[in-house]
Structure formats: C-alpha cells, structure tokens
N, C-alpha and C. Protein backbone atom coordinates (compact mmCIF):
# COMPACT_ATOMS: atom_id res chain seq x y z
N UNK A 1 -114.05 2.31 -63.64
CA UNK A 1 -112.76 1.91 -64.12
C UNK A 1 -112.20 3.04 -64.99
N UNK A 2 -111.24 3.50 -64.51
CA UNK A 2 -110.51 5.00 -65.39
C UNK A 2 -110.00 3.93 -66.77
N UNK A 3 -109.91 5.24 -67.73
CA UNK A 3 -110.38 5.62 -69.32
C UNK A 3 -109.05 4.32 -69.44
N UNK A 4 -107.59 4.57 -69.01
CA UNK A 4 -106.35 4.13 -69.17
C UNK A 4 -106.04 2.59 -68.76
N UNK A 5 -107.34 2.26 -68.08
CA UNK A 5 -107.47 0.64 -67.84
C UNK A 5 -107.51 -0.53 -69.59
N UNK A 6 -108.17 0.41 -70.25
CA UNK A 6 -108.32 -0.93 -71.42
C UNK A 6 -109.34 -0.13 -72.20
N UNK A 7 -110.15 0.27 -71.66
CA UNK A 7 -111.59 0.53 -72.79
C UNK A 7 -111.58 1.39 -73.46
N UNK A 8 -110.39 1.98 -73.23
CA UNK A 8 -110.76 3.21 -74.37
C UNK A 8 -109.21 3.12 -74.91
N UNK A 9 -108.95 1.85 -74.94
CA UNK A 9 -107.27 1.66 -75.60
C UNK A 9 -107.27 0.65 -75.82
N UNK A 10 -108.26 0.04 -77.32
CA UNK A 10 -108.71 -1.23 -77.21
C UNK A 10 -107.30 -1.69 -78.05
N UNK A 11 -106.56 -0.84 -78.45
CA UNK A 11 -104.68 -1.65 -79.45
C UNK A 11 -104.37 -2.59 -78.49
N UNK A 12 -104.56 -1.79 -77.08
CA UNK A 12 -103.10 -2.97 -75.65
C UNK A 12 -104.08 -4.20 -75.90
N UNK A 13 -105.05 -4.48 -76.65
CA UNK A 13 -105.87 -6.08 -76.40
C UNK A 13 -104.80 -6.59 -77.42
N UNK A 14 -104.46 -6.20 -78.37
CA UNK A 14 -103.82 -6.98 -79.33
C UNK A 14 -102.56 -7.78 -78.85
N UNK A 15 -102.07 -6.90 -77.74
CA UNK A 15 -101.01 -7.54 -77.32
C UNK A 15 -101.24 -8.95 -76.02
N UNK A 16 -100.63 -9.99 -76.79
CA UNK A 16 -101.25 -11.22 -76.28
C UNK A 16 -100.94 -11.15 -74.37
N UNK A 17 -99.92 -10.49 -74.02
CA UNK A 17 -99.47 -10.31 -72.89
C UNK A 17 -100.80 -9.41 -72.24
N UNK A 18 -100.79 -8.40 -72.64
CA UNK A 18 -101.63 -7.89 -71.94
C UNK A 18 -103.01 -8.55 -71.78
N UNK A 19 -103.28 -8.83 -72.88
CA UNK A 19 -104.81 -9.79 -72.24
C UNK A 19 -104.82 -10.69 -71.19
N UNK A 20 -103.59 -11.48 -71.16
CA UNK A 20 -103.05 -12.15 -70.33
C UNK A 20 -103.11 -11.71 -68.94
N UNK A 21 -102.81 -10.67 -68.29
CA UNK A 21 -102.72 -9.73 -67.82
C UNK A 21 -104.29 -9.84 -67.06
N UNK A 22 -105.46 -10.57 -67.80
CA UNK A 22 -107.00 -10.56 -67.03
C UNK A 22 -106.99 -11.78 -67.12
N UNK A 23 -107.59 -12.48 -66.19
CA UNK A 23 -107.65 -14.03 -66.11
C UNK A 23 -108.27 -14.66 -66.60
N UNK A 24 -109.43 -14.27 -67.43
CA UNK A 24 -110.50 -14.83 -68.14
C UNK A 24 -109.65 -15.29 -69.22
N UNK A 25 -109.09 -14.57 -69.90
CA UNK A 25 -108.18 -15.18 -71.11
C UNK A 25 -107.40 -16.58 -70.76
N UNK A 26 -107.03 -16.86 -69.41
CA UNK A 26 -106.69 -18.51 -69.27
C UNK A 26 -107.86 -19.49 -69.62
N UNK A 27 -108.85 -19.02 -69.72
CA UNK A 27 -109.70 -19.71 -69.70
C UNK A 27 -110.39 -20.63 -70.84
N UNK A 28 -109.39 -19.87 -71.94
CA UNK A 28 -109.70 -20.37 -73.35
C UNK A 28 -108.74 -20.27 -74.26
N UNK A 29 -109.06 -21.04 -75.13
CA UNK A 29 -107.83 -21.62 -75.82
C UNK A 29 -107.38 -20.51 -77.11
N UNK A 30 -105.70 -21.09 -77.74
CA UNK A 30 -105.26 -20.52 -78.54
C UNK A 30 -106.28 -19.59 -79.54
N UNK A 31 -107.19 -20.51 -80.23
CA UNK A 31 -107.70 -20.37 -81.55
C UNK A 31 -108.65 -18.96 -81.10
N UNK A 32 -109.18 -19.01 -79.78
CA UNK A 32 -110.05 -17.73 -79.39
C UNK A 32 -108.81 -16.73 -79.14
N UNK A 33 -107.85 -16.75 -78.87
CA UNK A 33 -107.29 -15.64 -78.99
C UNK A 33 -106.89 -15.18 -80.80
N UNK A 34 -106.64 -15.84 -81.20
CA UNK A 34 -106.47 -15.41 -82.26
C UNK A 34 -107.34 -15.14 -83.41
N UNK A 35 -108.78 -15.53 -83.06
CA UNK A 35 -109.81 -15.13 -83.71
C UNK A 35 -110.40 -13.53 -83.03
N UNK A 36 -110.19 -13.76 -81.89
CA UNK A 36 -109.79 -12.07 -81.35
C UNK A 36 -109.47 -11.29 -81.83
N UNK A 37 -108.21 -11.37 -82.14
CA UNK A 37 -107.36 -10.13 -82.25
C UNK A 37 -107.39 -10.22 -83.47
N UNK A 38 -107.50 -11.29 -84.16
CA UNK A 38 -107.65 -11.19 -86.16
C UNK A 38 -108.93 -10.08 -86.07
N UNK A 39 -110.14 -10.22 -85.34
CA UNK A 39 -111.59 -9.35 -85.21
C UNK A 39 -110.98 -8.09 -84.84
N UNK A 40 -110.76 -8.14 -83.97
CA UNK A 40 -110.21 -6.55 -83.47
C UNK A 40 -109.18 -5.62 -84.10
N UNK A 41 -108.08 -6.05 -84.45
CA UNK A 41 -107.43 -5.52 -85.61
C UNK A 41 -108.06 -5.11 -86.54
N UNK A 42 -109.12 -5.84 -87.38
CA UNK A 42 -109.62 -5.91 -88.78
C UNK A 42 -110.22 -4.14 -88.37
N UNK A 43 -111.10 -4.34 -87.29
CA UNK A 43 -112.17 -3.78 -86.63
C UNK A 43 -111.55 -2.34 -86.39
N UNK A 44 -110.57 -2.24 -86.02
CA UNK A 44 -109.26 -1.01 -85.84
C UNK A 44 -108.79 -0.03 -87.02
N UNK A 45 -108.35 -1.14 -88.21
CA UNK A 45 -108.27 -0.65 -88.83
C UNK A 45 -109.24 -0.45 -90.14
N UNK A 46 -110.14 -0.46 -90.05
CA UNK A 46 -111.34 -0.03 -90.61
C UNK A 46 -112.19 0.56 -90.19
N UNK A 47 -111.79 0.89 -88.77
CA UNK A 47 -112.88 2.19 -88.55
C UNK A 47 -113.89 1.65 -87.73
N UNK A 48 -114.41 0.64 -88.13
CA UNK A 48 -115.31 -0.38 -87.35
C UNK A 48 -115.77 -0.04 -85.96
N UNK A 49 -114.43 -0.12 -85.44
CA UNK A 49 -114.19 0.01 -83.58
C UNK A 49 -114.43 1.15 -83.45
N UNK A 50 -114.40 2.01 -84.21
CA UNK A 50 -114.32 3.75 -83.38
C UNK A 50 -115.74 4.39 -83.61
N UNK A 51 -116.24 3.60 -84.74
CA UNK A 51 -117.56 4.22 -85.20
C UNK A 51 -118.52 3.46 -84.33
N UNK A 52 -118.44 1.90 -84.06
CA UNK A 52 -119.28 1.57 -82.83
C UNK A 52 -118.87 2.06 -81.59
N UNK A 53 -117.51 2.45 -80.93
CA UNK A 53 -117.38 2.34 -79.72
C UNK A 53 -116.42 3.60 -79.07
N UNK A 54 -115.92 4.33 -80.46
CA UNK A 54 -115.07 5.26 -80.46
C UNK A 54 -115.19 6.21 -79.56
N UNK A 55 -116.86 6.15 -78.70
CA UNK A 55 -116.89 6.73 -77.42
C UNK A 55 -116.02 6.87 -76.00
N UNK A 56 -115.92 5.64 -76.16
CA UNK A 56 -114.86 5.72 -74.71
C UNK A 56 -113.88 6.02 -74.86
N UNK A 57 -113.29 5.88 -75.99
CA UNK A 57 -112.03 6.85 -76.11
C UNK A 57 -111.66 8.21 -75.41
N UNK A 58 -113.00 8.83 -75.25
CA UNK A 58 -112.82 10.09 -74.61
C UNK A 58 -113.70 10.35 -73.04
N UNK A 59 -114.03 9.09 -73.06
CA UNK A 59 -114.85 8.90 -71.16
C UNK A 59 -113.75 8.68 -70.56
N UNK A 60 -114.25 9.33 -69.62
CA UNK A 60 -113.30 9.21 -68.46
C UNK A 60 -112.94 8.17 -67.50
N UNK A 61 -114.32 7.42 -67.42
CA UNK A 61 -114.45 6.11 -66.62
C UNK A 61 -115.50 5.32 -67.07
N UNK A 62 -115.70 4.10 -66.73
CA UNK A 62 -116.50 3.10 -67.29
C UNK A 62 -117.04 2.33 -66.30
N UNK A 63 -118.18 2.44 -65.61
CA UNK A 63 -119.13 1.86 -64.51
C UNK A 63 -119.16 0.49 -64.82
N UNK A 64 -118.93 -0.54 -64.63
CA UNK A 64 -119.63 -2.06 -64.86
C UNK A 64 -119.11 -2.77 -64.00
N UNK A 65 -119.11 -4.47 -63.73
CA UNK A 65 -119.65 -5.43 -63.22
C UNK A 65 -117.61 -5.38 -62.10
N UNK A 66 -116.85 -5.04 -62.60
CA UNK A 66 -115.33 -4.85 -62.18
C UNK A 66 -115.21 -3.27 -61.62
N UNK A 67 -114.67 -3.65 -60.38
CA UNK A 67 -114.39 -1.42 -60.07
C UNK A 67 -113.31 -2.00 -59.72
N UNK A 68 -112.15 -1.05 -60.04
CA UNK A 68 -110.77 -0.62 -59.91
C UNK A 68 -110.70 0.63 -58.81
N UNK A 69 -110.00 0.43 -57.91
CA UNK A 69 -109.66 1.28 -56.77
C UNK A 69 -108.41 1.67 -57.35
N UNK A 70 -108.14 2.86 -57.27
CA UNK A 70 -106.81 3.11 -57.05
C UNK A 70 -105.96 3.68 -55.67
N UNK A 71 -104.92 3.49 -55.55
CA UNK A 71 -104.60 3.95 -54.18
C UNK A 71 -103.99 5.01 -54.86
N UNK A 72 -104.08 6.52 -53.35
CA UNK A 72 -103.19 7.65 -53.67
C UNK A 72 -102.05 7.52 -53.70
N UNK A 73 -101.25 6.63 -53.23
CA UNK A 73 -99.85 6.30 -52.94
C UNK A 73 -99.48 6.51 -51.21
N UNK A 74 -98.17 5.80 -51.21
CA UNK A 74 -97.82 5.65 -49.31
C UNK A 74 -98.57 6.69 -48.50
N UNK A 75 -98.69 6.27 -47.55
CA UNK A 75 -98.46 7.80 -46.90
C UNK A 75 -99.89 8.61 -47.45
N UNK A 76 -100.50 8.18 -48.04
CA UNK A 76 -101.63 9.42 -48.30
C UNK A 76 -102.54 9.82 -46.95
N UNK A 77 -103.07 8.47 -46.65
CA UNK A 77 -104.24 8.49 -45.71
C UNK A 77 -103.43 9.41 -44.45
N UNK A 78 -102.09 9.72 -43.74
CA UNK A 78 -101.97 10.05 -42.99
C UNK A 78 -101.77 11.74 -43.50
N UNK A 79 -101.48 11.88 -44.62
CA UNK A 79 -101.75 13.41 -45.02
C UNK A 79 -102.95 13.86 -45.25
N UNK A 80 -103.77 13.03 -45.47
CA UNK A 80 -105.78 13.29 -44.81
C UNK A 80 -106.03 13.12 -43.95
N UNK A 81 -105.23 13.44 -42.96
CA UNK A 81 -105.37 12.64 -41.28
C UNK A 81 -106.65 11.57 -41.04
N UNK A 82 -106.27 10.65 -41.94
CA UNK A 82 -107.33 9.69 -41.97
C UNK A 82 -106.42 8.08 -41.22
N UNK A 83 -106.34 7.48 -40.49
CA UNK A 83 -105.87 6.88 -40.44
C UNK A 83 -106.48 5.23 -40.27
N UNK A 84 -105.78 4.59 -41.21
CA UNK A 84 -106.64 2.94 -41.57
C UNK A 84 -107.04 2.02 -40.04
N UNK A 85 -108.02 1.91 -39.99
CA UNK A 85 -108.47 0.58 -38.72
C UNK A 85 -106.97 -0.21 -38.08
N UNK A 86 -106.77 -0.75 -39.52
CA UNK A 86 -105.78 -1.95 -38.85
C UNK A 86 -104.39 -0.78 -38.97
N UNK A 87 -103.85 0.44 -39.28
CA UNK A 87 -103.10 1.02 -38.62
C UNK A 87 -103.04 1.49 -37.48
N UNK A 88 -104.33 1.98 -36.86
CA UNK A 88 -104.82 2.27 -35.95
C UNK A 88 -104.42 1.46 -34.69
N UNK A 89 -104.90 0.03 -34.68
CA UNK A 89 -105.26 -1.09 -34.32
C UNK A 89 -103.43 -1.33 -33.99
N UNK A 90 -102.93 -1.34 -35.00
CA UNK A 90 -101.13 -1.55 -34.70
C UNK A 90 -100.58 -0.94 -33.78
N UNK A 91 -100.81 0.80 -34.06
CA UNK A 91 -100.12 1.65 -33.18
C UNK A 91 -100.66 1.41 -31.64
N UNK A 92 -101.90 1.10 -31.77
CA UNK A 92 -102.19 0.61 -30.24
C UNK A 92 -101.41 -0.41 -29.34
N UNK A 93 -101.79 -1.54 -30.31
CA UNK A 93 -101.08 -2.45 -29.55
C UNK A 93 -99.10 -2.00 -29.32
N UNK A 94 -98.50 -1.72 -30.36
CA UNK A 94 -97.16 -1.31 -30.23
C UNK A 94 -97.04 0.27 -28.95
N UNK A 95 -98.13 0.62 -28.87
CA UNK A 95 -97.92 1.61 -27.78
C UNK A 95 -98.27 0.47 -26.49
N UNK A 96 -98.74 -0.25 -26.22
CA UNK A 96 -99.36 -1.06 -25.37
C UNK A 96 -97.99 -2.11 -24.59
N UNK A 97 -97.02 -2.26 -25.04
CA UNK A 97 -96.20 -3.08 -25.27
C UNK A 97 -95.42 -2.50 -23.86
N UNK A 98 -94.70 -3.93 -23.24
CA UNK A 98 -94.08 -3.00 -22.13
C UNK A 98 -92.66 -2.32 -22.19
C-alpha cells in the first residue's frame, strides 16, 4: 500500500470523512470515533505518534493484510502492448460479427 494511502499521514484519520472513507468505521459507534481521534490527536501532538511510528512517514509502502493496486491510467496496457483477456476476447467477437 503506497506511503499516500493513510499510514504515513496519520492527520487525514482525524478527519471523520475520511475514515469514513474505510468501511470498518461503519461498524462502530460514535463514542469509538471520538475516543479515536481524542487518542490520536493527543498522540500527534505530543510527539507520541512519530516517536512510536514516525517511521512510515518516510516508507514508501506498507505490506499487510489489504494491497492496493493502482492502475496506470486509460490506455496504458495498450502502450505495453499488453492487451487485457476480456479486451482481447471483445475485439474478437466484434471482428467476428457479420
């Protein structure tokens, strides 16, 4: 999971939207969010967070139990002349057509 996902930018947790944003947070109520972010704030601004974890701040990626793909954008795979199964699979049949 690249650095710009969350873990090494633990402020965007504070923002209730963004947690929102992962689905686990539906999963529990008001008072845990706000015992959260009261922890994490405190934790921020005291140094707390950076001296336990202040590592990832500067990793690049973070291996665990969630992987994030990113796509190159449109159009990539055919500028790697790589072309996807089910594109593949399309152009066939649309060439096939009478």
């Amino acid at each position: 999971m690249p650095r710009w996902c969350r873990f090494g930018r633990p402020e965007r947790l504070l923002d209730p939207g963004a947690r929102l944003a992962n689905s686990a947070w539906s999963f529990v109520g008001q008072e845990v969010h706000d015992r959260f972010a009261e922890r994490l704030g405190r934790d921020l601004d005291d140094g707390t967070w950076d001296a336990r974890y202040g590592h990832f701040r500067e990793q690049p990626f973070f291996e665990s139990s969630l992987v994030m793909l990113v796509s190159p954008g449109p159009g990539a795979w055919f500028s790697l002349g790589i072309m996807p199964e089910s594109t593949a699979q399309a152009s066939e049949k649309t060439a096939r057509r009478p």
